[in-house]
Protein backbone atom coordinates (compact mmCIF):
# COMPACT_ATOMS: atom_id res chain seq x y z
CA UNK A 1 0.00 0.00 0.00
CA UNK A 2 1.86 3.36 -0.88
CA UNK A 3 2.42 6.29 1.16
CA UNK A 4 0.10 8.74 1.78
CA UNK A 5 1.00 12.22 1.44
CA UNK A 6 2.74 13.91 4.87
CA UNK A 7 2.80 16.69 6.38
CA UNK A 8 5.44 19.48 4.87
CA UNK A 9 8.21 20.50 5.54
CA UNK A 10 7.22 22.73 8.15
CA UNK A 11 5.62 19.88 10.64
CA UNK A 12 9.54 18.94 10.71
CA UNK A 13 11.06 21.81 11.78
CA UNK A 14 13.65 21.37 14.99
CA UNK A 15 12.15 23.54 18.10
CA UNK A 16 14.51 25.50 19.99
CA UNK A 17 15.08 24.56 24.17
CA UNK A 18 12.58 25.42 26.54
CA UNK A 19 9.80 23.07 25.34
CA UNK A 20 6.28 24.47 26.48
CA UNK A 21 4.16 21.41 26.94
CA UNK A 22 0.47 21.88 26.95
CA UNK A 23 -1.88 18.98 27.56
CA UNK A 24 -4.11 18.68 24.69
CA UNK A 25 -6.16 15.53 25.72
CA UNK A 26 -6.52 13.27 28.20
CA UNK A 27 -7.15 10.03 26.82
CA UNK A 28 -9.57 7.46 28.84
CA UNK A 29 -10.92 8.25 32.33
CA UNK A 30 -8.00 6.77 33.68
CA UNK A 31 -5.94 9.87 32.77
CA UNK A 32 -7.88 11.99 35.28
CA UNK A 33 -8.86 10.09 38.07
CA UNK A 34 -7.26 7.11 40.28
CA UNK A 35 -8.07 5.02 43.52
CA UNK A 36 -4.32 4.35 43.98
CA UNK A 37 -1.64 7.06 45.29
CA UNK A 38 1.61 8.43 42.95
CA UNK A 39 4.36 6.51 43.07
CA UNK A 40 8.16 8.36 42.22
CA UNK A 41 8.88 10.34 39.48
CA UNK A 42 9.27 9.24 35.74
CA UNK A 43 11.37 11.70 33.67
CA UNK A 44 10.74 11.91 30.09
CA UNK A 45 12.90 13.91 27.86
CA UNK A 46 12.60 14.62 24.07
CA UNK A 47 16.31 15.64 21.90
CA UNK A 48 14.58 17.85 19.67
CA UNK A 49 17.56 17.97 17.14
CA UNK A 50 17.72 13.96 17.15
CA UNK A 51 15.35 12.50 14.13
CA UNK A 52 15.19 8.76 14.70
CA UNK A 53 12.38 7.87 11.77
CA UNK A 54 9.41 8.89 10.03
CA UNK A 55 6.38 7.93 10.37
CA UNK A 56 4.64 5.93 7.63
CA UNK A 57 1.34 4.37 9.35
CA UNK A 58 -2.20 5.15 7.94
CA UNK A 59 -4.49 3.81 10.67
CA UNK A 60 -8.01 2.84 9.95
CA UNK A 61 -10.24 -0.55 10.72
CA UNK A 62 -12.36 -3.42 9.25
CA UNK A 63 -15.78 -3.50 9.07
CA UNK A 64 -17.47 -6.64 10.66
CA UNK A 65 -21.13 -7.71 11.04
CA UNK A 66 -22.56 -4.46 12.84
CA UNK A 67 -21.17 -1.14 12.19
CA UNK A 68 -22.55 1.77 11.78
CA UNK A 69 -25.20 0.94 9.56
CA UNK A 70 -28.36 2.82 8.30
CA UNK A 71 -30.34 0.15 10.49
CA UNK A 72 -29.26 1.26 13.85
CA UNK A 73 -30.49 3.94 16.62
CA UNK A 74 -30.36 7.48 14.04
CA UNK A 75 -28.78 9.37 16.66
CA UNK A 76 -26.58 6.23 17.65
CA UNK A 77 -25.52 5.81 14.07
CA UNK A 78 -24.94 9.72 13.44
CA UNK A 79 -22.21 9.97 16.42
CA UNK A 80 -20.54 6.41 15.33
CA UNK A 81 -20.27 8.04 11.94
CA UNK A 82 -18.72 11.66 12.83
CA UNK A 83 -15.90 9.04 15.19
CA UNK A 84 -14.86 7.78 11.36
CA UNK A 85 -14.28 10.99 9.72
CA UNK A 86 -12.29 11.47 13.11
CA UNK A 87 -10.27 8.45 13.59
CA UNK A 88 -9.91 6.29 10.42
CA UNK A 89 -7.68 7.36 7.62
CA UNK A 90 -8.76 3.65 6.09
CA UNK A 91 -12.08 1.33 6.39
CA UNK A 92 -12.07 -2.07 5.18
CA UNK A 93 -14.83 -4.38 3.33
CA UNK A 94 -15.01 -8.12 2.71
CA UNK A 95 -16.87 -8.81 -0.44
CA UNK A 96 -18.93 -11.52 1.17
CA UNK A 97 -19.91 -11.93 5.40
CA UNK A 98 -19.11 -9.39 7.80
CA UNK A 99 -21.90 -7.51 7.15
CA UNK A 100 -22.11 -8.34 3.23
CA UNK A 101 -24.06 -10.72 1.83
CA UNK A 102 -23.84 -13.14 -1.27
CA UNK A 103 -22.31 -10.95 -3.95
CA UNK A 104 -23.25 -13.51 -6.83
CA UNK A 105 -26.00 -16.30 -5.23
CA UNK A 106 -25.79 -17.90 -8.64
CA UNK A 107 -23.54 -17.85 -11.57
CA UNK A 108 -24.06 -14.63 -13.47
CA UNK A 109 -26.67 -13.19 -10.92
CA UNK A 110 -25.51 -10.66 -8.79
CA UNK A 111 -26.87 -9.22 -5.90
CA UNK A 112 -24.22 -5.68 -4.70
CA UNK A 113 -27.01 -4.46 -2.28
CA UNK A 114 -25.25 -4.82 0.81
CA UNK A 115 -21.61 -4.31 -0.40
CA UNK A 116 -23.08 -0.95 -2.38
CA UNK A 117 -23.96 0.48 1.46
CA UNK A 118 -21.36 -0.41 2.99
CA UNK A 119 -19.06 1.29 -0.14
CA UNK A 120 -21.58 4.01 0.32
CA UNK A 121 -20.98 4.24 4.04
CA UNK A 122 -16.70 4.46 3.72
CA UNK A 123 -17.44 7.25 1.16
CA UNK A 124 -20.23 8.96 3.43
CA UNK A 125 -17.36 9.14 6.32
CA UNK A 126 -14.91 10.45 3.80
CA UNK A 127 -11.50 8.24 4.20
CA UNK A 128 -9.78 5.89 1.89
CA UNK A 129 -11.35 2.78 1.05
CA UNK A 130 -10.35 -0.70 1.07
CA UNK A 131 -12.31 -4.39 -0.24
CA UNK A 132 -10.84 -7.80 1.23
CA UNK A 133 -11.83 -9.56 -1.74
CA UNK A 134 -12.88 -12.96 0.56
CA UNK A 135 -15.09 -14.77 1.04
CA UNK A 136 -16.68 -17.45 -1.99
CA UNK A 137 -20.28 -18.29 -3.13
CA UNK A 138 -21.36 -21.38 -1.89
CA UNK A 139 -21.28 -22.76 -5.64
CA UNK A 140 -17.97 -21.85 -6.39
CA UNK A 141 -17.13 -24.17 -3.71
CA UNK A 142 -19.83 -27.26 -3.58
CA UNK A 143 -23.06 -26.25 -2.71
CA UNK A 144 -25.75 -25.10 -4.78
CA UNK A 145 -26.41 -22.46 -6.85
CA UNK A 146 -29.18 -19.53 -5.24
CA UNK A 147 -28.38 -21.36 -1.40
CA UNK A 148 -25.91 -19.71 0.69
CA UNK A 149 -24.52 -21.40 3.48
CA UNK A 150 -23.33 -18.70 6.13
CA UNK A 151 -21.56 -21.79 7.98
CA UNK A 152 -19.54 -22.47 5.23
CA UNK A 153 -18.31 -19.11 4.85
CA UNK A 154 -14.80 -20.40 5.75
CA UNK A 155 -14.64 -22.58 2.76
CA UNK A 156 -12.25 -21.55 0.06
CA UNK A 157 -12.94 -21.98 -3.38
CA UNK A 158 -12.70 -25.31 -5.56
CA UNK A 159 -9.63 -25.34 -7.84
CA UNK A 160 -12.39 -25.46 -10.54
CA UNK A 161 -13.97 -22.40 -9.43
CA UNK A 162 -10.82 -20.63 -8.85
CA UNK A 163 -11.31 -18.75 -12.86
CA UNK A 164 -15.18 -17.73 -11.64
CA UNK A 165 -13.98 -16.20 -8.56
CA UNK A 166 -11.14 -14.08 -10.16
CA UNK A 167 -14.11 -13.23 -12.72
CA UNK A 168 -16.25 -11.70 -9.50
CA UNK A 169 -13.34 -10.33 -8.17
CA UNK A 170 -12.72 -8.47 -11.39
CA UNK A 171 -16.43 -7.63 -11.06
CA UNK A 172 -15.77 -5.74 -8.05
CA UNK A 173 -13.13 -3.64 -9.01
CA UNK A 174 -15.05 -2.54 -11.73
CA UNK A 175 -17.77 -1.80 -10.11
CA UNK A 176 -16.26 0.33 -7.65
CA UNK A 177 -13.49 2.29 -9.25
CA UNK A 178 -12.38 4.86 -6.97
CA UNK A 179 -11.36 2.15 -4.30
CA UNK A 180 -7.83 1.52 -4.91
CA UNK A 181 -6.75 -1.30 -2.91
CA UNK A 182 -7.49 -4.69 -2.36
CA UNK A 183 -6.58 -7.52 0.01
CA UNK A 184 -6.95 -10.90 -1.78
CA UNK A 185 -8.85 -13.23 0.70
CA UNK A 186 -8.62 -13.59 4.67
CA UNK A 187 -6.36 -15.51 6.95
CA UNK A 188 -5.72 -18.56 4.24
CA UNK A 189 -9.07 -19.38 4.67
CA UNK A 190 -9.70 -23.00 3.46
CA UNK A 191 -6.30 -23.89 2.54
CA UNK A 192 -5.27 -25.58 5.85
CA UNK A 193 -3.84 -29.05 4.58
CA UNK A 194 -4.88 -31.46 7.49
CA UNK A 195 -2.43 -33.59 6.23
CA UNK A 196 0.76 -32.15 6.30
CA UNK A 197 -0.40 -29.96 9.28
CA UNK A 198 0.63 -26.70 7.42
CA UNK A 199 -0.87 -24.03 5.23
CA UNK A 200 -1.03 -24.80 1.47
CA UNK A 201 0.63 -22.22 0.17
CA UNK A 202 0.87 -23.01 -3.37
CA UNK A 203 -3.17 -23.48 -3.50
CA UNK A 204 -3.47 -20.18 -2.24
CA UNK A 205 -0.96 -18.42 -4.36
CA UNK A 206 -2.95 -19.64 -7.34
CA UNK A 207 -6.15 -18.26 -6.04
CA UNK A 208 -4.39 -15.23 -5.40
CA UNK A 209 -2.41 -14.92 -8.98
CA UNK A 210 -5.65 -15.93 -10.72
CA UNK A 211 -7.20 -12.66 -8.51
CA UNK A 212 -4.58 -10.42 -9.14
CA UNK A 213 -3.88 -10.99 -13.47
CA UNK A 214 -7.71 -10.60 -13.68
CA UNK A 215 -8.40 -7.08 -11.41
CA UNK A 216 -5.11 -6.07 -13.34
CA UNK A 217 -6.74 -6.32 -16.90
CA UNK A 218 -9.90 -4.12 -16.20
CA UNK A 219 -8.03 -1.76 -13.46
CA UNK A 220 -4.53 -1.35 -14.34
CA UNK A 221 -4.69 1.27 -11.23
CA UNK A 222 -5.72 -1.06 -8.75
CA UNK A 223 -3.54 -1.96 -5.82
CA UNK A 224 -3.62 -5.60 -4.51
CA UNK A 225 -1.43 -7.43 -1.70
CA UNK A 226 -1.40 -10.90 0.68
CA UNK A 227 -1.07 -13.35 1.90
CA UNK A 228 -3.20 -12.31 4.76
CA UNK A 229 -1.69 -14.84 6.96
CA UNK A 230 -2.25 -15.21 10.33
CA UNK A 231 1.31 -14.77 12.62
CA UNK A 232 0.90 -17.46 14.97
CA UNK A 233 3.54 -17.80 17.82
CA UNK A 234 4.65 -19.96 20.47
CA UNK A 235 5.93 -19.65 24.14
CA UNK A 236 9.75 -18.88 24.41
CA UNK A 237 11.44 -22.08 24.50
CA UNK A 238 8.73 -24.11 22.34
CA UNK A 239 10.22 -25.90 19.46
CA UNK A 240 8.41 -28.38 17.01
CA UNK A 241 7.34 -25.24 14.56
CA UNK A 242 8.50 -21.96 16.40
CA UNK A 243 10.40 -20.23 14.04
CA UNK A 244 13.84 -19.06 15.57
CA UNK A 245 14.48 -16.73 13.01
CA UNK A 246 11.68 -14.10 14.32
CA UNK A 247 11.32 -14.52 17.77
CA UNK A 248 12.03 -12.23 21.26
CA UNK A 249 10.87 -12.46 25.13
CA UNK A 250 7.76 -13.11 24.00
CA UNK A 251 8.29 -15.78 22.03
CA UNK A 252 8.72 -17.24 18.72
CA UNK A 253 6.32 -17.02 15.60
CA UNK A 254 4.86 -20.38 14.22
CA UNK A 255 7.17 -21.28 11.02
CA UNK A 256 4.45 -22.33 8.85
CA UNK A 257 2.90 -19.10 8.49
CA UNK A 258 6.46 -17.71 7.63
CA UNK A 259 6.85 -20.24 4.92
CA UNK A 260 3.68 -18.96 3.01
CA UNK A 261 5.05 -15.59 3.10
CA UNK A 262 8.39 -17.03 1.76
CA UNK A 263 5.88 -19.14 -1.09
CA UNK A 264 4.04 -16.37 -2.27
CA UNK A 265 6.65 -13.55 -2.39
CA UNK A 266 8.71 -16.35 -5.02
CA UNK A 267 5.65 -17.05 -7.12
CA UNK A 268 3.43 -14.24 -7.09
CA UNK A 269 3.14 -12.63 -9.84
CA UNK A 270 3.08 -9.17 -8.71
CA UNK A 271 1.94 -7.17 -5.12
CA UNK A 272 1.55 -3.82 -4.05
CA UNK A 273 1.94 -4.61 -0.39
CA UNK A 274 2.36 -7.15 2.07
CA UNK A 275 -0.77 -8.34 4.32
CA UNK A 276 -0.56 -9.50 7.83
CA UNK A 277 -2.36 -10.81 10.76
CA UNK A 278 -0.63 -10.89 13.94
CA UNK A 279 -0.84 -10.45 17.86
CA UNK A 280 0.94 -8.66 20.33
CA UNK A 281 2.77 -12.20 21.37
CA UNK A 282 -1.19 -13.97 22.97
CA UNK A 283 0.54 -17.35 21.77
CA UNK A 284 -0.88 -20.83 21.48
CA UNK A 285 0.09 -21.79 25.11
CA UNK A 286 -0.99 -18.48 26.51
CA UNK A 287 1.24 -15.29 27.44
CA UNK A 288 5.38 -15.88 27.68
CA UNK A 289 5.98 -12.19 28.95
CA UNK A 290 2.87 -9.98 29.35
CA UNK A 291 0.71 -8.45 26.88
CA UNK A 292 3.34 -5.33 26.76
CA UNK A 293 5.98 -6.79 25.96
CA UNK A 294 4.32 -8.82 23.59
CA UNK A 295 3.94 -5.44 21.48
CA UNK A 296 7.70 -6.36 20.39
CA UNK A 297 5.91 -8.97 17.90
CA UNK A 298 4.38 -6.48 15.65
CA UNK A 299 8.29 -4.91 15.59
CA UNK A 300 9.84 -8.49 14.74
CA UNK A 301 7.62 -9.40 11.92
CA UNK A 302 8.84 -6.04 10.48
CA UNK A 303 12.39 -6.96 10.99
CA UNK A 304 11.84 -10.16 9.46
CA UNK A 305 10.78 -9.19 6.06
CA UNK A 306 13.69 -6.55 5.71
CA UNK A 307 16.03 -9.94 6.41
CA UNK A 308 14.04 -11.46 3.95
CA UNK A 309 14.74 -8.36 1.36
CA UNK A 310 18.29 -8.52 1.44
CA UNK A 311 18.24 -12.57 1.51
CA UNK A 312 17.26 -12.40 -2.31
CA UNK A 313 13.32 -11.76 -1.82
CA UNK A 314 12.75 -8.66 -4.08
CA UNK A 315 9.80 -8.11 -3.11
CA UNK A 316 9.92 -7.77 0.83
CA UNK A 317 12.69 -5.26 0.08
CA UNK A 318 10.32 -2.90 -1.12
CA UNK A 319 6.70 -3.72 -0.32
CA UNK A 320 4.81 -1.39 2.24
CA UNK A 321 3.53 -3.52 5.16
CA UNK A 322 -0.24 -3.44 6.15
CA UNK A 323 -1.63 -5.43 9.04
CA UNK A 324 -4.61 -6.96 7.62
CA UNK A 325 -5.85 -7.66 11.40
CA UNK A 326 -4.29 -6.56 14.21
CA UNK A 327 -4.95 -7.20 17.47
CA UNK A 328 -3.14 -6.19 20.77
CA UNK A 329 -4.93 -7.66 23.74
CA UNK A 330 -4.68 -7.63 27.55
CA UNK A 331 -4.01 -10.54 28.99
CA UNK A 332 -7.05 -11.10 31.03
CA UNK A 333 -10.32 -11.42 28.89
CA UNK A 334 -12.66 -8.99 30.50
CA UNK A 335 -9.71 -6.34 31.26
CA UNK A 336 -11.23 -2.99 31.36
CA UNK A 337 -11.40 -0.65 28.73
CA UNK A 338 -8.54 1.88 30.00
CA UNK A 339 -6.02 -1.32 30.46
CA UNK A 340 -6.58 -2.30 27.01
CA UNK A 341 -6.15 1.58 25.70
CA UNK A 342 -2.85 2.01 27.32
CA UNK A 343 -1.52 -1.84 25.49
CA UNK A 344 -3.49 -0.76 22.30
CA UNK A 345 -1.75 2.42 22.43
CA UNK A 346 1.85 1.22 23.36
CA UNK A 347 1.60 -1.53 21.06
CA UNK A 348 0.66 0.95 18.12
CA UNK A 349 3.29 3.14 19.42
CA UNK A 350 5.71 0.23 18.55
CA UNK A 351 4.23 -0.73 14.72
CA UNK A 352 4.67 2.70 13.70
CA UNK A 353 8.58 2.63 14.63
CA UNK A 354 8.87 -0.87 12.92
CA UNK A 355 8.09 1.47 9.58
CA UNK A 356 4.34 -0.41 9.04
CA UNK A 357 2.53 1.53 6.65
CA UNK A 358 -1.35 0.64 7.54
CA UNK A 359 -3.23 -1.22 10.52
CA UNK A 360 -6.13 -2.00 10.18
CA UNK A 361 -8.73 -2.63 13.37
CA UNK A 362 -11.12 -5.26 13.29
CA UNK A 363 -14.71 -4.19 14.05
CA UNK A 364 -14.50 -0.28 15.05
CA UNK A 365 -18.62 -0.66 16.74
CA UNK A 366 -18.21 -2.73 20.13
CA UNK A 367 -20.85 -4.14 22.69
CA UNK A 368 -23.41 -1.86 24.73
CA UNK A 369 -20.27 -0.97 26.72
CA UNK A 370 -17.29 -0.78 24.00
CA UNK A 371 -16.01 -3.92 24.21
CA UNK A 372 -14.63 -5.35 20.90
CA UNK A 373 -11.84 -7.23 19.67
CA UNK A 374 -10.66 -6.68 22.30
CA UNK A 375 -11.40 -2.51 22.36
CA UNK A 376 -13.47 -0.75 19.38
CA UNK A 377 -14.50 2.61 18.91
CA UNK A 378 -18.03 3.20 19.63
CA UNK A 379 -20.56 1.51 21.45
CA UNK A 380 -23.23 -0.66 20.05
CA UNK A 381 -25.58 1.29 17.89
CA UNK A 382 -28.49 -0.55 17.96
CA UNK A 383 -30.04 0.76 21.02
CA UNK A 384 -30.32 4.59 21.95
CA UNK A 385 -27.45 6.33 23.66
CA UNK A 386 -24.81 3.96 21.80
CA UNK A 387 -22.07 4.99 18.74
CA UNK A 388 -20.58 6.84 22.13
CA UNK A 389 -16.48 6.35 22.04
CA UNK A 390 -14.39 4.33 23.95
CA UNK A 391 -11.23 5.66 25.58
CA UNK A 392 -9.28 4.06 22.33
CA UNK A 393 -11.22 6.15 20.13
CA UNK A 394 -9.35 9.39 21.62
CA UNK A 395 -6.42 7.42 21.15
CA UNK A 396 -7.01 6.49 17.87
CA UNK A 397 -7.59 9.76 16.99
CA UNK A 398 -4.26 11.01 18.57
CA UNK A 399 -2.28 8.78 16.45
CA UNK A 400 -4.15 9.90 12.74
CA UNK A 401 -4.13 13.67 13.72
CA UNK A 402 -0.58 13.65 15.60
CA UNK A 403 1.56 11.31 13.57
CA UNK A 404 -0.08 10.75 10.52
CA UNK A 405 2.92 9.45 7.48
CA UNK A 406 5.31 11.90 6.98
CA UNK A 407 6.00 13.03 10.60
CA UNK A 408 9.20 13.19 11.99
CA UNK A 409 9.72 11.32 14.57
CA UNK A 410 12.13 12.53 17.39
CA UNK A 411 14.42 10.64 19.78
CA UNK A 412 12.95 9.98 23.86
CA UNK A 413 14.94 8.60 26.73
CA UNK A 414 12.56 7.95 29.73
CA UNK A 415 13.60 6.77 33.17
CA UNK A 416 11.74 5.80 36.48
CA UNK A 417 9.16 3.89 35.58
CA UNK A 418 6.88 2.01 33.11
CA UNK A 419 5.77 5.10 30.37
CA UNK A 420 5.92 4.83 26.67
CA UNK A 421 6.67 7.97 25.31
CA UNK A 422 6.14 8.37 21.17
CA UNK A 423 7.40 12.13 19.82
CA UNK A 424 7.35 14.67 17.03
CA UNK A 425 7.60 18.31 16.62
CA UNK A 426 4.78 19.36 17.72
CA UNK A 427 3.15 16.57 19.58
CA UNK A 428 4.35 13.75 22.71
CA UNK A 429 2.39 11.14 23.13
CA UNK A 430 2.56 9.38 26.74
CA UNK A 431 1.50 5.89 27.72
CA UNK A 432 1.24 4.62 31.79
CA UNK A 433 1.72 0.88 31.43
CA UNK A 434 1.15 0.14 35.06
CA UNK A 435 -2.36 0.08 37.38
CA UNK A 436 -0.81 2.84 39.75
CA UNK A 437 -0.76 6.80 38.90
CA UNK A 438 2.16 8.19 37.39
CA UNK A 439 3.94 11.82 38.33
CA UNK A 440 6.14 12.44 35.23
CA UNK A 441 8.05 15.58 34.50
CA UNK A 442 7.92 15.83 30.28
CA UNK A 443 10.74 17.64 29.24
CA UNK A 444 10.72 20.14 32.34
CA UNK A 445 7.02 20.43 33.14
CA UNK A 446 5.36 18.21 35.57
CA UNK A 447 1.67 16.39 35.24
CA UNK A 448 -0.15 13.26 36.35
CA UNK A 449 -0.56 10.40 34.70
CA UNK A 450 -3.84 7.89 35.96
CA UNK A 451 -3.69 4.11 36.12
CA UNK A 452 -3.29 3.05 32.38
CA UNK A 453 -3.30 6.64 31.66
CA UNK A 454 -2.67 7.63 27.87
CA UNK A 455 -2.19 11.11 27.41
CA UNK A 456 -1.64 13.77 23.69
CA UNK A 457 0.33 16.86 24.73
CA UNK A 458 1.19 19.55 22.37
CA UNK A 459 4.83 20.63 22.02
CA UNK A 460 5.65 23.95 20.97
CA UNK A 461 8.46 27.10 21.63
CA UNK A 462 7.32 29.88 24.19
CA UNK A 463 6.19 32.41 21.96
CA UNK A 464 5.76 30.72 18.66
């Protein structure tokens, strides 16, 4: 997925000593209130002449079954829809399930109704769109013709059928021509070979070549990546299929989902970007070194591919990586919604240093109380008084607004305690990782930072 155009030159300009901090928000009720008392003093310093990176991330989300559809409470749906235009510089659609129906019940009959509103809803919340082009009619894989089969959604299709669904696919592109990108298909589904216990790679490298030489002849324009694999890991110690290679204190990622990146970067035949589905470290025998430091899994699949670029893979040298799906969870299910802000955010904090160029969040409408997968952005909008924000929406919003691609991104040191600390020019963006309140002094000015407290300040030269 290519860059998006940065802010100028000006948003990189070095600001003289004497930093004036001013707190522009206060993310999550956590940042203002807290039933425990300060503990010490964490120092947090910014070298303003000291550019470590850029940033590259676009940050948007997937829509899944409920969103905020035309359906839902009015007033519900109206505030779920102004937190878009806010927070999402991206919104994802499959073609069929997660809130889309049967794009072609039978062959040559096609039914857009569903995918048309939710195209129609992206555009309505002005941001860039993007179609997973996943999942199959039910006969393109077995079943028959006019049935659909929402349990079967899962089912990849025949090698027969593989032609007829690069024909719908091609369908969809032209049918919507000002979206741009396009992820072919969703976490490999259907192409698990039981076996040989591993993912068949060439099967889905087909499908996917098939996909991308037919959007490619009716929209030359169109962008297209995979493999949309899922980033399994294991504990730290594990061996059978952990993959040394890409591993840390959190542990090691499963090898076979490694090996279909390796498979499809030799034989496709041609990407625009590089899809991913990954964790921050939540591995197959639970967590190996807390859900923070799990966060250092969204960095290592990053390193990976560069390794992978200068090991003879062409393509990993210069393909922009977008997480398909990701997901950085706490590591108790029913954590509160500030906990899982302050990993969200530190995790996120961590993909845009690895140099990832898009996230994408699965589900941005959550339960009657926010809870998603595991945080979204609104509440439930199908009863009155939902589409209200969570405390990751601020945060969400922090990260398009303060570091959208292009920023500079300055060198922190911090010391004392357990604070993430992500700058820029004009913007410092604090994370507490610990239940207890914070005092930290930010480059010479003092302030408070709740349990799990996540916190935007503005940075800025007296008198400018």
């Amino acid at each position: 997925m290519p860059r998006h155009v940065g802010r100028g030159a000006a948003g990189h300009r070095s600001i003289p000593g004497g930093v004036l901090v001013v707190v522009v928000a206060s993310i999550g009720l956590a940042a203002l209130t807290s039933g425990h008392s300060d503990r010490g003093l964490v120092s947090v310093t910014t070298d303003a002449g000291r550019v470590v990176g850029t940033s590259r991330l676009a940050i948007g989300v997937t829509h899944a079954q409920h969103s905020a559809d035309a359906w839902g409470d009015p007033a519900a749906v109206a505030r779920a829809r102004r937190l878009l235009r806010e927070t999402a510089t991206l919104q994802n659609q499959h073609v069929m399930g997660f809130g889309a129906g049967n794009p072609e019940p039978s062959p040559g009959r096609f039914d857009w109704s569903s995918l048309d509103a939710r195209v129609a809803l992206m555009h309505a919340t002005d941001v860039t769109p993007v179609i997973t082009l996943c999942c199959a009619p039910d006969w393109m894989k077995g079943g028959w013709p006019g049935q659909t089969d929402w349990q079967r959604l899962a089912v990849a299709p025949a090698p027969v059928h593989v032609k007829d669904y690069a024909r719908l696919a091609a369908a969809v592109a032209q049918r919507y021509p000002d979206v741009k990108r396009f992820q072919v298909w969703n976490e490999m589904k259907g192409f698990w070979d039981r076996s040989a216990r591993r993912w068949d790679a060439a099967a889905y490298t087909r499908l996917y070549n098939a996909v991308y030489d037919a959007v490619k002849a009716v929209r030359p324009d169109a962008q297209l990546g995979g493999p949309y694999v899922v980033l399994d890991s294991w504990r730290a110690g594990e061996h059978k299929t952990r993959a040394t290679e890409a591993s840390g204190a959190w542990g090691g990622f499963d090898q076979r989902p490694l090996d279909v990146v390796r498979y499809w970067l030799a034989h496709a035949h041609g990407a625009d970007f590089i899809a991913l589905d990954g964790a921050n470290g939540r591995n197959k025998d639970g967590w190996a070194a807390g859900p923070f430091a799990g966060c250092d899994a969204f960095a290592a699949a990053a390193r990976w591919l560069r390794a992978l670029g200068r090991s003879g893979y062409l393509l990993a040298r210069t393909l922009p990586l977008v997480w398909s799906e990701w997901t950085a969870a706490p590591s108790a299910e029913h954590a509160g919604l500030n906990q899982s802000n302050a990993i969200m955010a530190s995790c996120m904090i961590t993909t845009l240093r690895s140099g990832a160029a898009a996230v994408l969040i699965w589900s941005p409408e959550g339960d009657r109380s926010g809870h998603g997968f595991p945080e979204a952005l609104w509440t439930s909008t199908a009863h009155a008084g939902g589409g209200r924000p969570t405390p990751w929406a601020a945060t969400q919003r922090a990260f398009r607004t303060a570091f959208p691609p292009g920023t500079a991104l300055l060198a922190t040191r911090v010391v004392g305690g357990p604070v993430d600390a992500l700058a820029s020019p004009r913007h410092l963006l604090l994370v507490n990782r610990s239940r207890v309140a914070r005092r930290v002094r930010a480059d010479g000015h003092e302030l408070r930072l709740g349990p799990w407290g996540v916190r935007l300040l503005a940075r800025g030269s007296p008198g400018a």
